[in-house]
PDB file of N, CA and C in Angstrom:
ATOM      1  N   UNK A   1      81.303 -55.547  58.471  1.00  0.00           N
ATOM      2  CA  UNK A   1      80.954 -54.599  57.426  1.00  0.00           C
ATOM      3  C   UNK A   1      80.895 -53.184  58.014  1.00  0.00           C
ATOM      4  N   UNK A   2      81.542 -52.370  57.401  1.00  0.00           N
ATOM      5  CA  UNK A   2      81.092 -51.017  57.651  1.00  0.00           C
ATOM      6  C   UNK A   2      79.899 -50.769  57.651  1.00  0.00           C
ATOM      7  N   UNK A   3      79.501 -49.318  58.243  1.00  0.00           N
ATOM      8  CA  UNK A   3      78.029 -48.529  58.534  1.00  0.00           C
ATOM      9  C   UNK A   3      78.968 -47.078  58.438  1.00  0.00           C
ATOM     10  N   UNK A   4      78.009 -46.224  57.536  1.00  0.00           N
ATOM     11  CA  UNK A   4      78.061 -44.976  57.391  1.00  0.00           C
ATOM     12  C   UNK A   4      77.093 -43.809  57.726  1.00  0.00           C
ATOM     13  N   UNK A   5      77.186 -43.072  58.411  1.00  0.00           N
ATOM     14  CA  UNK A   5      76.387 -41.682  58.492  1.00  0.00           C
ATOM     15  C   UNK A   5      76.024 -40.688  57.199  1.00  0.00           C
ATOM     16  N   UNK A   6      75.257 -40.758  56.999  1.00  0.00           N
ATOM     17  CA  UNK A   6      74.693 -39.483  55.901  1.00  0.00           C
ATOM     18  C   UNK A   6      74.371 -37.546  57.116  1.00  0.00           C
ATOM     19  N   UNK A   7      75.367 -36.832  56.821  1.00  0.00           N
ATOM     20  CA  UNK A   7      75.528 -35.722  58.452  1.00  0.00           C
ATOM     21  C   UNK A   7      75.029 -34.633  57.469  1.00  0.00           C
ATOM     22  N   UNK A   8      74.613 -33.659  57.966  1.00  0.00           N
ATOM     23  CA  UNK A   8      74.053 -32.106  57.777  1.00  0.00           C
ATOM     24  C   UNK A   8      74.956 -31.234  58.693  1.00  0.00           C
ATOM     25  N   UNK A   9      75.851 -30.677  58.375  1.00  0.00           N
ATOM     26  CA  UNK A   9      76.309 -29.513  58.844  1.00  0.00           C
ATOM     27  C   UNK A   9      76.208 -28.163  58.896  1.00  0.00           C
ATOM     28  N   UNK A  10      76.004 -27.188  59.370  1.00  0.00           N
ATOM     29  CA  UNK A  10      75.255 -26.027  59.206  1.00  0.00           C
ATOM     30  C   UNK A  10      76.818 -24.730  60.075  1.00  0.00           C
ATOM     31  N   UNK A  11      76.803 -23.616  59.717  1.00  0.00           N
ATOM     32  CA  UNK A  11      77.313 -22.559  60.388  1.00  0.00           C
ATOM     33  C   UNK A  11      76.537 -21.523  60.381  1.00  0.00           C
ATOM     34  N   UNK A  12      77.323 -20.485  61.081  1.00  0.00           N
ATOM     35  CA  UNK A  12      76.346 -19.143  61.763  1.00  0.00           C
ATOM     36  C   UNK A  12      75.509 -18.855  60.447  1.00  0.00           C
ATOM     37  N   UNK A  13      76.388 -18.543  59.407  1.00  0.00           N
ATOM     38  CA  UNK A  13      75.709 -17.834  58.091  1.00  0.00           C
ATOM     39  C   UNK A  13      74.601 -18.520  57.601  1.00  0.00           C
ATOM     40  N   UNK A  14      74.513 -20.061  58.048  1.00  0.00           N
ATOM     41  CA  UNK A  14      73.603 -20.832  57.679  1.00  0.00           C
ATOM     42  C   UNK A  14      73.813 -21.725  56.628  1.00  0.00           C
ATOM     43  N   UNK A  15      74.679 -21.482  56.126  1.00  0.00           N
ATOM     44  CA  UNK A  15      75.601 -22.407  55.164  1.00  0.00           C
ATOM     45  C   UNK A  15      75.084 -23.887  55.683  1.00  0.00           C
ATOM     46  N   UNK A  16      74.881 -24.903  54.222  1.00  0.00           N
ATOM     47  CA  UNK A  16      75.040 -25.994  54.675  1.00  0.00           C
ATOM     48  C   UNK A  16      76.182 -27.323  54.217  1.00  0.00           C
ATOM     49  N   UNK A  17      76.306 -28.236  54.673  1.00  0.00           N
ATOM     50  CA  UNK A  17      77.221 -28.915  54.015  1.00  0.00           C
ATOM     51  C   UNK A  17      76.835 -30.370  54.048  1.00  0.00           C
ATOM     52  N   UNK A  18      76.763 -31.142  53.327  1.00  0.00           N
ATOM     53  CA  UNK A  18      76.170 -32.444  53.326  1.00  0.00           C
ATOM     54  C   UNK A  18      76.650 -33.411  52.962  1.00  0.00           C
ATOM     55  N   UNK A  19      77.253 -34.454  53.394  1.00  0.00           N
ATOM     56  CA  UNK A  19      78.312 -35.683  53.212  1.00  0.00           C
ATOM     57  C   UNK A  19      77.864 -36.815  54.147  1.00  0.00           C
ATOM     58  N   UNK A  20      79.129 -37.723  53.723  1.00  0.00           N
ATOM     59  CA  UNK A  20      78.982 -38.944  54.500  1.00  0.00           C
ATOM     60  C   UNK A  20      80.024 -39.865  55.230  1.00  0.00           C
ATOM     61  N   UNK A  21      80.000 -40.236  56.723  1.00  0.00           N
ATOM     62  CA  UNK A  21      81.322 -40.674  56.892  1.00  0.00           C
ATOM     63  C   UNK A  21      80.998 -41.710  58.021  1.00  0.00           C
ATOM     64  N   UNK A  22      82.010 -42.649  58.204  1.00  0.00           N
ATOM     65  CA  UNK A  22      82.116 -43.717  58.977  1.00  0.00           C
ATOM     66  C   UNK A  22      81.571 -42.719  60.388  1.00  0.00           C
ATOM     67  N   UNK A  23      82.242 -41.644  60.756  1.00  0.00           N
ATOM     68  CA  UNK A  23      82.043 -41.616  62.032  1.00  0.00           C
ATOM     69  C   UNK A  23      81.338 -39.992  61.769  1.00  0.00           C
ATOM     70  N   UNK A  24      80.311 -39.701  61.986  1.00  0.00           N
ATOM     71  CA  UNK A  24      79.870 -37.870  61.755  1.00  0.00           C
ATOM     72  C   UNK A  24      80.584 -37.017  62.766  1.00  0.00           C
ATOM     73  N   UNK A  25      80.725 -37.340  63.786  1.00  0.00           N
ATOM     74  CA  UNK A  25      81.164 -36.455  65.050  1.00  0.00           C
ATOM     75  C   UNK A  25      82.482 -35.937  64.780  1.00  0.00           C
ATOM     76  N   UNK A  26      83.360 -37.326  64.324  1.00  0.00           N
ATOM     77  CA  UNK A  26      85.028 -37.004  63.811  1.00  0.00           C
ATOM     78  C   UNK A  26      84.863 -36.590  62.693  1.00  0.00           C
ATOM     79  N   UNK A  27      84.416 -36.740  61.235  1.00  0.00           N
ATOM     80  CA  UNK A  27      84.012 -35.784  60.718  1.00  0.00           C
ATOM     81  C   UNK A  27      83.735 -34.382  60.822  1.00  0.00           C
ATOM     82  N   UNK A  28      82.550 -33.839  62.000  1.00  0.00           N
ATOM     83  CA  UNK A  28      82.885 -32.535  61.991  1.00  0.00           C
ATOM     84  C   UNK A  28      84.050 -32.071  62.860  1.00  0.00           C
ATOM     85  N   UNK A  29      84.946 -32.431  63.634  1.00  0.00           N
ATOM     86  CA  UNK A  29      86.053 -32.065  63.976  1.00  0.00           C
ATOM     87  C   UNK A  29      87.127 -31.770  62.891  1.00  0.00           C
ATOM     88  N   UNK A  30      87.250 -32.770  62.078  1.00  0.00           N
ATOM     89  CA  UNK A  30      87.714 -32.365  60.561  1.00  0.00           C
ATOM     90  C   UNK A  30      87.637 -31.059  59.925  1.00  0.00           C
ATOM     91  N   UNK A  31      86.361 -30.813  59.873  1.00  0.00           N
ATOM     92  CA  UNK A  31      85.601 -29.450  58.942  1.00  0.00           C
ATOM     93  C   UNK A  31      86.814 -28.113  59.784  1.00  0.00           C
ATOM     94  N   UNK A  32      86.131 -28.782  61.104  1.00  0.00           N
ATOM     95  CA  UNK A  32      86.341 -27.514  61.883  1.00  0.00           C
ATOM     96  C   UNK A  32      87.989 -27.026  62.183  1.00  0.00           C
ATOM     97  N   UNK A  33      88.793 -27.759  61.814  1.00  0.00           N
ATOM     98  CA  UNK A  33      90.057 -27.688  62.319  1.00  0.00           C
ATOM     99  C   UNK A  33      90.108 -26.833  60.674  1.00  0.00           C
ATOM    100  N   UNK A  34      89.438 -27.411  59.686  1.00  0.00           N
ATOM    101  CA  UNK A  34      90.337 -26.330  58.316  1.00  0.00           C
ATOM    102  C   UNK A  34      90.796 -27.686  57.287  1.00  0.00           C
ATOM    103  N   UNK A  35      90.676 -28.664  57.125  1.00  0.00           N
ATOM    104  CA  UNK A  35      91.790 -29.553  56.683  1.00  0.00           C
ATOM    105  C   UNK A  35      90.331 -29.909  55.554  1.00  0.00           C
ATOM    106  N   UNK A  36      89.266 -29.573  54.771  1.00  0.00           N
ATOM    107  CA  UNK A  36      88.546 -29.710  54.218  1.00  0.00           C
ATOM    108  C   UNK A  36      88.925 -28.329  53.278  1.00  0.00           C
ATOM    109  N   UNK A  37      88.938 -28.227  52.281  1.00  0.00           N
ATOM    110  CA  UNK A  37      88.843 -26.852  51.381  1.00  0.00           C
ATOM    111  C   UNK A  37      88.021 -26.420  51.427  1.00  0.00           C
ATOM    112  N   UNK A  38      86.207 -26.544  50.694  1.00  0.00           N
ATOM    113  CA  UNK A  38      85.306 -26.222  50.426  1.00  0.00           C
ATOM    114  C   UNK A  38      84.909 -25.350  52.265  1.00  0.00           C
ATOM    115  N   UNK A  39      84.888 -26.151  52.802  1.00  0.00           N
ATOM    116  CA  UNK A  39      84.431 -25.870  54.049  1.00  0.00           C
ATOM    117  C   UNK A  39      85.247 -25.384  55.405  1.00  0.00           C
ATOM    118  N   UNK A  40      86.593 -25.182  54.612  1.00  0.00           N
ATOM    119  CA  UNK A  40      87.615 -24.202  55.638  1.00  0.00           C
ATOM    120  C   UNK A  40      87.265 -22.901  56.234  1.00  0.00           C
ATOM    121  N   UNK A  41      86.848 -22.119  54.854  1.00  0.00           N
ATOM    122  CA  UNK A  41      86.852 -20.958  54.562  1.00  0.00           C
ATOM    123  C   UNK A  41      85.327 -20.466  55.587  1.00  0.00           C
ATOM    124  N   UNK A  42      84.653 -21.055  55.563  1.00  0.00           N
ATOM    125  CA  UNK A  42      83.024 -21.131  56.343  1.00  0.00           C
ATOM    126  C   UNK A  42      82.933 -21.698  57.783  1.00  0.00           C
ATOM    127  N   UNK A  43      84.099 -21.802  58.373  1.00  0.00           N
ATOM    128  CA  UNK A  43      83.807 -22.552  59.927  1.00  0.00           C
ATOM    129  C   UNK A  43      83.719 -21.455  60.958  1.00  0.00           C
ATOM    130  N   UNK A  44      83.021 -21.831  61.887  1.00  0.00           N
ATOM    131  CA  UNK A  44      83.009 -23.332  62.512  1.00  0.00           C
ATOM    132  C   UNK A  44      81.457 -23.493  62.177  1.00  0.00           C
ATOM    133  N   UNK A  45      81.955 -25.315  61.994  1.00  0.00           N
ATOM    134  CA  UNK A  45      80.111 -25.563  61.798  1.00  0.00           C
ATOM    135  C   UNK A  45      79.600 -26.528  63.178  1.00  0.00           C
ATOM    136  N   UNK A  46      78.262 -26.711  63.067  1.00  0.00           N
ATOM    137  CA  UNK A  46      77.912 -27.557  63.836  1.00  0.00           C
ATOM    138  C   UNK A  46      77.067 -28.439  63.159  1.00  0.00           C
ATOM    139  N   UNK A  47      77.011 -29.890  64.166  1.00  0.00           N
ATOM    140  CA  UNK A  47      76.110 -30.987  63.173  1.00  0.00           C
ATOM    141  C   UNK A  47      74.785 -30.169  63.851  1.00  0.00           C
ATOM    142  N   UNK A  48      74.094 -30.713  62.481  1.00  0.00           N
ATOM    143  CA  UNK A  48      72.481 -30.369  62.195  1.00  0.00           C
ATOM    144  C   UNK A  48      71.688 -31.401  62.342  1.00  0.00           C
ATOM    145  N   UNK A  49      72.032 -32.778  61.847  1.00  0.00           N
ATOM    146  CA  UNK A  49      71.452 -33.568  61.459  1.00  0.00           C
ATOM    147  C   UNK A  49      72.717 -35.186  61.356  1.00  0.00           C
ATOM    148  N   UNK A  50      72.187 -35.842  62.030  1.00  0.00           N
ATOM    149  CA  UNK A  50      73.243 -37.421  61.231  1.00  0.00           C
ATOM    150  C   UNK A  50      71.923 -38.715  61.247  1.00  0.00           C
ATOM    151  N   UNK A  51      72.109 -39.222  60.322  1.00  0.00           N
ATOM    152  CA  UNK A  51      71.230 -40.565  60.326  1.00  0.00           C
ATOM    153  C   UNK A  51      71.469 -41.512  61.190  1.00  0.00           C
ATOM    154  N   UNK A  52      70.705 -42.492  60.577  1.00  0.00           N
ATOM    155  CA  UNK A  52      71.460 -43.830  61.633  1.00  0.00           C
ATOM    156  C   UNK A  52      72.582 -44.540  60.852  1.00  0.00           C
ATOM    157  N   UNK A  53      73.011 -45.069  61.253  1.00  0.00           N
ATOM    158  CA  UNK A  53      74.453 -45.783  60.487  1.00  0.00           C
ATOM    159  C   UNK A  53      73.391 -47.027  59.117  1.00  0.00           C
ATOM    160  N   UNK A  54      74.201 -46.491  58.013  1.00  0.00           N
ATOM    161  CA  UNK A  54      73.842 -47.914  56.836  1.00  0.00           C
ATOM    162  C   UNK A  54      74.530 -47.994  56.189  1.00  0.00           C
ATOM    163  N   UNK A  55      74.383 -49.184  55.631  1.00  0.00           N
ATOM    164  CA  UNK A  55      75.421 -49.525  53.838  1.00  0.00           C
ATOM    165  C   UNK A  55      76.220 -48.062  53.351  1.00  0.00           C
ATOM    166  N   UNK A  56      77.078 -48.058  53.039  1.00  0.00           N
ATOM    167  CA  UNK A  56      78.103 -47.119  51.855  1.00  0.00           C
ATOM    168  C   UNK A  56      76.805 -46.845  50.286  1.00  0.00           C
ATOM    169  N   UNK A  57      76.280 -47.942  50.289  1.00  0.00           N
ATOM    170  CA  UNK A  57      75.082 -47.698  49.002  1.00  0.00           C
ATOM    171  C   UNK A  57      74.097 -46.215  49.294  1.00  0.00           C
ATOM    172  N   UNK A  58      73.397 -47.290  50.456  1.00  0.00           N
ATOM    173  CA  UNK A  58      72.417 -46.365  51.206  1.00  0.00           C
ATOM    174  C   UNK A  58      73.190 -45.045  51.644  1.00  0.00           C
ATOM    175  N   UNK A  59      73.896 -44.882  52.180  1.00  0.00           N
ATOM    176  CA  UNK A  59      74.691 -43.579  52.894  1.00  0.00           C
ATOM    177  C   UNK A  59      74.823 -42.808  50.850  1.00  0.00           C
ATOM    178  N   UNK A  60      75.295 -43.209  50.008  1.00  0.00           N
ATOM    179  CA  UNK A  60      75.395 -42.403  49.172  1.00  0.00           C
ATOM    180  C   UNK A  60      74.391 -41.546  48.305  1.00  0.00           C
ATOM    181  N   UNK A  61      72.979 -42.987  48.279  1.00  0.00           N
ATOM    182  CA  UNK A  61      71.880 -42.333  47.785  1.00  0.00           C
ATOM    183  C   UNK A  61      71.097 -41.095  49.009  1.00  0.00           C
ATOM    184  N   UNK A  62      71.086 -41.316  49.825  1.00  0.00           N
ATOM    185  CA  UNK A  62      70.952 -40.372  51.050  1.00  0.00           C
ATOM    186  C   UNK A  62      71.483 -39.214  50.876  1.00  0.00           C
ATOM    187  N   UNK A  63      73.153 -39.077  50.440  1.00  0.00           N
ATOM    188  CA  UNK A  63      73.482 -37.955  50.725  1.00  0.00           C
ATOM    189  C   UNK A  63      73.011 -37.338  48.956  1.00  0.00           C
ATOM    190  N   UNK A  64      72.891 -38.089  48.041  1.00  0.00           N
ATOM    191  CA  UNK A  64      72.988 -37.621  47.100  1.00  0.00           C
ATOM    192  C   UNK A  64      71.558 -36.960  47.066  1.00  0.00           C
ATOM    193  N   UNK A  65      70.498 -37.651  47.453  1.00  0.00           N
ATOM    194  CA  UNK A  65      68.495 -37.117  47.274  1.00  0.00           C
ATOM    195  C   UNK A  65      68.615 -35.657  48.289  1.00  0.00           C
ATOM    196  N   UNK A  66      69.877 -35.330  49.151  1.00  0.00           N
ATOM    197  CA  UNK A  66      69.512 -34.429  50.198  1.00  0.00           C
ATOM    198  C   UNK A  66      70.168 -33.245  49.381  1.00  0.00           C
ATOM    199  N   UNK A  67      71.166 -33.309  48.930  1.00  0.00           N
ATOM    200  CA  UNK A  67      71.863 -32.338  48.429  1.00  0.00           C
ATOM    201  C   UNK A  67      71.531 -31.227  47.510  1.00  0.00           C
ATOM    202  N   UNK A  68      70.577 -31.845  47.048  1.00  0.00           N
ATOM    203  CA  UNK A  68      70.398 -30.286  46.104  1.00  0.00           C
ATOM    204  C   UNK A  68      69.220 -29.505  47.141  1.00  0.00           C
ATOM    205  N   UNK A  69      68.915 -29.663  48.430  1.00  0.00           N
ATOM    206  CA  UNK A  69      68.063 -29.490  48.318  1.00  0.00           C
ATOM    207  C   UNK A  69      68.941 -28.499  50.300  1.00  0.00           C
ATOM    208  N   UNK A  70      70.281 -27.895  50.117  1.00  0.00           N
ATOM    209  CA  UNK A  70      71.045 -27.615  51.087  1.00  0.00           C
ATOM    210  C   UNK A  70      71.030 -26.083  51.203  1.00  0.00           C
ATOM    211  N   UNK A  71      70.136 -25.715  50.354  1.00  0.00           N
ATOM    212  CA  UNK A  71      69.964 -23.888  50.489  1.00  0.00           C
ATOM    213  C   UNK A  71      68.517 -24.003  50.526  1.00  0.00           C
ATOM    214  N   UNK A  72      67.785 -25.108  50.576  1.00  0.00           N
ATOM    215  CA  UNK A  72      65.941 -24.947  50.865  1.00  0.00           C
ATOM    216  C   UNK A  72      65.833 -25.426  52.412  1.00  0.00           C
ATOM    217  N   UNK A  73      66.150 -24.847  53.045  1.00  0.00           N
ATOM    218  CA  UNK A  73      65.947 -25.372  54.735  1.00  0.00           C
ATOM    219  C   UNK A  73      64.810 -26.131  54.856  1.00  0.00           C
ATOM    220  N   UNK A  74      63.454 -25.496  54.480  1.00  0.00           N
ATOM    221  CA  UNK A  74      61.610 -26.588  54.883  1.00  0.00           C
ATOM    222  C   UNK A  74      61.860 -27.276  54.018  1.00  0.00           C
ATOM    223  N   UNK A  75      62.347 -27.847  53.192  1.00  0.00           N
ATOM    224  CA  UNK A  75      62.251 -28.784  51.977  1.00  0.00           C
ATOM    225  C   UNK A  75      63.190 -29.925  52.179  1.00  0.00           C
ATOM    226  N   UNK A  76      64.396 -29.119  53.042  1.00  0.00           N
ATOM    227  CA  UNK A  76      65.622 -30.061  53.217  1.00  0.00           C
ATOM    228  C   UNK A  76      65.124 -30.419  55.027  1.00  0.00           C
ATOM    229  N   UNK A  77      64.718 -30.151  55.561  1.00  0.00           N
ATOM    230  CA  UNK A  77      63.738 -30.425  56.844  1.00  0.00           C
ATOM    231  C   UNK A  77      63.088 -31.315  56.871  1.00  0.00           C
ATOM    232  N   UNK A  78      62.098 -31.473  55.851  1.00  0.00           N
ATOM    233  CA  UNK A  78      60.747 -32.140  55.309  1.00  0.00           C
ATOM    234  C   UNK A  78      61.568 -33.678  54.943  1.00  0.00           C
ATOM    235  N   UNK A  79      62.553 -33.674  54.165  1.00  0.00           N
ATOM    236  CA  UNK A  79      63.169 -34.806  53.840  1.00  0.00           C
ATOM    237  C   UNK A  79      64.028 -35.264  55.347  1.00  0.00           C
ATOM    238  N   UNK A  80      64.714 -34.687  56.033  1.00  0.00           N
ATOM    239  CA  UNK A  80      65.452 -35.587  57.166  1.00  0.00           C
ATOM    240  C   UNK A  80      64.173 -35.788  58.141  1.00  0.00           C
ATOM    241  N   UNK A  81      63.155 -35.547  58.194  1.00  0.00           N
ATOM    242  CA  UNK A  81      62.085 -36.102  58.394  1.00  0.00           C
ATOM    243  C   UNK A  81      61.368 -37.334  58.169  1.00  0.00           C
ATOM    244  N   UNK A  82      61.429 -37.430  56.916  1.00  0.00           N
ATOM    245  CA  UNK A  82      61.344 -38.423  56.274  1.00  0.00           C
ATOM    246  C   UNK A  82      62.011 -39.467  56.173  1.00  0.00           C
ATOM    247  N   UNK A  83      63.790 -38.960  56.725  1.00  0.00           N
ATOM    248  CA  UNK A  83      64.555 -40.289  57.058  1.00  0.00           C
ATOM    249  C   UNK A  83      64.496 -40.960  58.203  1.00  0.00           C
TER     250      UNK A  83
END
C-alpha cells in the first residue's frame, strides 16, 4: 500500500504552499525546477514542514484542515503541532 506526506512549503516572501505526495523531498524539487504553475512564478521554496507517511485518506484530510489556514503562520504552526 502506498503512504503519503501531507508537506508545507514556504519561500523568501513567505508564501506558503500546501499539498501532498508519495515522496515530499521529490516533490519539492518539482516546485523548484518550474514544472508546477501556481508555484513557478514564487520559487525557490523550501520544505517547512512534512508529516509522517499515511493513507491517501488521511494525507487528504490533513492537507485539506491545514490549508486555509497557509497565510496564518501561529495558527498554521499551532496545527502542525498538533500533528
Amino acid at each position: 500500500m502506498k503512504s503519503y506526506e501531507v508537506y508545507v512549503l514556504v519561500n523568501r516572501q513567505n508564501r506558503r504552499f500546501i499539498g501532498a505526495a508519495e515522496d515530499a523531498q521529490e516533490e519539492l524539487k518539482i516546485h523548484n525546477r518550474g514544472e508546477f504553475k501556481w508555484t513557478a512564478q514564487f520559487k525557490p521554496w523550501t520544505l517547512e514542514w512534512v508529516s509522517q507517511p499515511m493513507s491517501r485518506r488521511d494525507a487528504d484530510r490533513l492537507e485539506a484542515k491545514l490549508k486555509p489556514f497557509k497565510t496564518n503562520s501561529s495558527a498554521l504552526h499551532n496545527l502542525l503541532d498538533e500533528a
